[in-house]
Protein backbone atom coordinates (compact mmCIF):
# COMPACT_ATOMS: atom_id res chain seq x y z
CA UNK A 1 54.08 -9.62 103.51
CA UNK A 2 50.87 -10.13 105.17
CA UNK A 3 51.07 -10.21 109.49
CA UNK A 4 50.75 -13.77 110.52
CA UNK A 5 47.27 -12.46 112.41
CA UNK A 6 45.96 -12.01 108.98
CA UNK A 7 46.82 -14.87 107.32
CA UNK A 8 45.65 -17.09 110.11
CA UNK A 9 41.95 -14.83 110.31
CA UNK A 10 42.08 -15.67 106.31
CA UNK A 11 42.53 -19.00 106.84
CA UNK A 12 39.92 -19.58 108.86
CA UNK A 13 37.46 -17.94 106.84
CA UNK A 14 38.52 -20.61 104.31
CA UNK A 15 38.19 -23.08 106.64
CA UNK A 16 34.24 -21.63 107.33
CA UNK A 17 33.59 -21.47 104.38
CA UNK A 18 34.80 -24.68 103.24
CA UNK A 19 32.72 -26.23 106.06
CA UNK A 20 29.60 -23.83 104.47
CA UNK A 21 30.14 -25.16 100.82
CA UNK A 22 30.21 -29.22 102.40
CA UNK A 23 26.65 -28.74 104.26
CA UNK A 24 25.38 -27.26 101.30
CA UNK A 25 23.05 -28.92 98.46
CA UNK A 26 23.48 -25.58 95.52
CA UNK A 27 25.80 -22.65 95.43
CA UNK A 28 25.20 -19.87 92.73
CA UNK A 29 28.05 -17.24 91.89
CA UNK A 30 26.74 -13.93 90.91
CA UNK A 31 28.68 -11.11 89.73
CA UNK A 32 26.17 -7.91 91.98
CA UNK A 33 28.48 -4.67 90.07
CA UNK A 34 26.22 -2.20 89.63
CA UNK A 35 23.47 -3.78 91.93
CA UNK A 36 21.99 -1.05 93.50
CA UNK A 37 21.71 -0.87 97.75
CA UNK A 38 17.62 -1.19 97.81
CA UNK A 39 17.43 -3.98 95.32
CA UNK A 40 20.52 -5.37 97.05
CA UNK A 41 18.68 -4.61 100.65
CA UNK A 42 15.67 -6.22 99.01
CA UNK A 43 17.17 -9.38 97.56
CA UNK A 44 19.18 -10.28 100.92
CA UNK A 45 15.91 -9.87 102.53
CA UNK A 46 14.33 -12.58 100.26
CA UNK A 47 17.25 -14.84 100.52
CA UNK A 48 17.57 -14.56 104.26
CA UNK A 49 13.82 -15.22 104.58
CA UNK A 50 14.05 -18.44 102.33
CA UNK A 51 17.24 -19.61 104.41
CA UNK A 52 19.93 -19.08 101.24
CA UNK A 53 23.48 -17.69 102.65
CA UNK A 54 23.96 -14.94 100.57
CA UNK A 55 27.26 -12.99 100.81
CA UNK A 56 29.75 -11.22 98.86
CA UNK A 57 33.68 -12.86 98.97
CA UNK A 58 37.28 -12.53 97.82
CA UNK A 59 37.92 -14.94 94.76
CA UNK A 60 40.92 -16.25 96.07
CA UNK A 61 39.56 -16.92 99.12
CA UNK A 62 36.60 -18.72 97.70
CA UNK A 63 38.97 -20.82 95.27
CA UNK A 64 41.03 -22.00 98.04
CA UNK A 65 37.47 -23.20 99.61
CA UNK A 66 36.95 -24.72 96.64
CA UNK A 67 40.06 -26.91 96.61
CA UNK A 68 39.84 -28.13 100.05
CA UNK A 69 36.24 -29.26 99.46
CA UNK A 70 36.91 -30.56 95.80
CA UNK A 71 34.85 -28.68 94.20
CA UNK A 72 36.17 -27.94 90.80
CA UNK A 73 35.45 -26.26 87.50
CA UNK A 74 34.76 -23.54 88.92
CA UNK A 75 37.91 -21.06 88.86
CA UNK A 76 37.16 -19.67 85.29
CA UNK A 77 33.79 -17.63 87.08
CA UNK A 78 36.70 -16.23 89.99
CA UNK A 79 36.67 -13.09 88.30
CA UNK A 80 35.64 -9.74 89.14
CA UNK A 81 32.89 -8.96 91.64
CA UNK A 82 31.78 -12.23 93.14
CA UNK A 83 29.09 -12.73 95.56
CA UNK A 84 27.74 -16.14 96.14
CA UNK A 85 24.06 -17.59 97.83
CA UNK A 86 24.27 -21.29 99.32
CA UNK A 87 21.45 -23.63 100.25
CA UNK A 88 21.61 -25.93 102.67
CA UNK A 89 18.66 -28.41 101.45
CA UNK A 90 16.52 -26.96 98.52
CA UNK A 91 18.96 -27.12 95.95
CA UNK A 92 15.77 -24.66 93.47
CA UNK A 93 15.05 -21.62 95.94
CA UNK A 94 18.91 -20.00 95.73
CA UNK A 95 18.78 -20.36 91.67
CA UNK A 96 15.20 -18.80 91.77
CA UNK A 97 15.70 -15.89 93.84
CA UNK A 98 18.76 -15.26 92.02
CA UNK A 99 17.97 -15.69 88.57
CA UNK A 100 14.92 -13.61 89.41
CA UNK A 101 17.12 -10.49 90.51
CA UNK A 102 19.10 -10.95 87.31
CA UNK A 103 16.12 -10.84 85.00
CA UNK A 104 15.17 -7.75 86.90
CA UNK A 105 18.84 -6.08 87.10
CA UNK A 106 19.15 -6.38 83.33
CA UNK A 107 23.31 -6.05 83.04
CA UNK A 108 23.91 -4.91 86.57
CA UNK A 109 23.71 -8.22 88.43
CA UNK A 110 24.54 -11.67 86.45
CA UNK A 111 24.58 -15.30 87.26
CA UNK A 112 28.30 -16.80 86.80
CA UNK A 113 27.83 -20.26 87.52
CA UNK A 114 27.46 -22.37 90.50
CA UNK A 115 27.39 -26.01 91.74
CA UNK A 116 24.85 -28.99 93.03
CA UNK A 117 25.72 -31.16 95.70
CA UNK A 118 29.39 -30.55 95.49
CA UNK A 119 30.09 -30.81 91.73
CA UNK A 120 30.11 -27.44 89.09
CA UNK A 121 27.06 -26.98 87.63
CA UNK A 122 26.95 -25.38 84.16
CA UNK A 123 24.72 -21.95 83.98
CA UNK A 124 21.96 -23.95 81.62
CA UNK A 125 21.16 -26.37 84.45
CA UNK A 126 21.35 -23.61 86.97
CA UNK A 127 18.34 -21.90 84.64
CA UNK A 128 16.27 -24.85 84.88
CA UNK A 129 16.29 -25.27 88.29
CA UNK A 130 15.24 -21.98 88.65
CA UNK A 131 12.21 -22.13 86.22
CA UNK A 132 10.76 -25.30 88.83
CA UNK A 133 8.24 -24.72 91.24
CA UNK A 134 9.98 -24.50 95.00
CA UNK A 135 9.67 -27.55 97.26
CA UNK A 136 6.68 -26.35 98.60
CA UNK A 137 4.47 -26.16 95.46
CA UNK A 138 5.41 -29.74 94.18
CA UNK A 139 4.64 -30.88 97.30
CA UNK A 140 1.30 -29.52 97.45
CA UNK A 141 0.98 -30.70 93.72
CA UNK A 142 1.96 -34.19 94.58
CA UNK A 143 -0.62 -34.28 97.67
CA UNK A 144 -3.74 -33.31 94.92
CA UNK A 145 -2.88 -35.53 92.62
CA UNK A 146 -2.79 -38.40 95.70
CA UNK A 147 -5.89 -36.79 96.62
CA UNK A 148 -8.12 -36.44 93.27
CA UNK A 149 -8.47 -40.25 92.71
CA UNK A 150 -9.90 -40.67 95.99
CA UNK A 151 -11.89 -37.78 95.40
CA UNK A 152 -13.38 -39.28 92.24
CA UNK A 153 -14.10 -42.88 94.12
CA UNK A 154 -16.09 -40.74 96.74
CA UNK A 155 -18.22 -38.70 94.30
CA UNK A 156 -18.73 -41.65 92.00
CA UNK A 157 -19.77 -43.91 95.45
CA UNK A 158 -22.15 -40.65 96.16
CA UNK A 159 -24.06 -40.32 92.83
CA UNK A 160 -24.55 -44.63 93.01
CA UNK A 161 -26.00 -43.81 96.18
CA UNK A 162 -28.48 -40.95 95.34
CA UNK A 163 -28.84 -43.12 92.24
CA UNK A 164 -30.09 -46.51 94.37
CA UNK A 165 -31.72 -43.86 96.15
CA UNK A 166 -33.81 -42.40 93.55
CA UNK A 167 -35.50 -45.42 92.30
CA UNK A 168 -35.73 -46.93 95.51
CA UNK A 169 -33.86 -50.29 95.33
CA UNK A 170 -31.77 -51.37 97.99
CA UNK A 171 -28.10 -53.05 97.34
């Protein structure tokens, strides 16, 4: 039987992590076996950088989080090596970074599952969020296309201009 020092530090890493899983907008579950410590030096780099909470945790541990934050179909991926990356806001850069790494590990580092805003996420939808452009690019994308019809108004107001210009009558 486990000292009562233990079970309390346990239980509030649950509690922690519970409080981790409610601030955050995507959690992925990876299993890393076999990841090895550069590319695992590398990819916590990356993650820390893009502000994803990357760390490796006990399944039980992590399902008892689960149930006091009601997150649930998630207990069938509690198996074996589980690490998991949380985002706080952008629920694409953790699947990215992730799914990346897995492409790259071949077999030795897999996506399990995960969840968005609080409810399981199956590992197709996962995928597709990681194939989007990050926050920052669709941004950027959104401002050019705002911009390019007031580009075209200016260019077309230019050549009526040099037009009016050219022939030498006066609006």
């Amino acid at each position: 039987m486990p000292s009562e020092k233990i079970l309390q530090s346990k239980e509030a890493f649950v509690n922690d992590l519970a409080d981790k899983l409610k601030k955050s907008a995507c959690g992925v579950l990876a299993d890393y076996k076999g990841i090895n410590v550069a590319d695992d030096t590398k990819l916590r780099r990356e993650l820390r950088e893009n502000g994803v909470d990357y760390f490796v945790v006990k399944n039980t541990l992590l399902k008892r989080a689960f149930e006091k934050v009601g997150i649930e179909g998630l207990d069938d991926l509690l198996e074996g090596a589980t690490a998991i990356g949380l985002s706080e806001e952008d629920i694409i850069i953790a699947p990215k970074i992730l799914f990346k790494q897995s492409d790259a590990s071949g077999e030795n580092f897999n996506i399990k599952g995960g969840f968005i805003n609080g409810v399981a996420a199956p590992l197709s939808e996962l995928e597709e969020y990681a194939k989007l452009p990050s926050k920052d690019v669709l941004l950027s994308k959104l401002l050019f296309m705002l911009q390019s019809p007031m580009q075209r108004m200016a260019i077309a107001i230019s050549e009526i201009a040099k037009k009016n210009g050219e022939d030498g009558d006066v609006a």
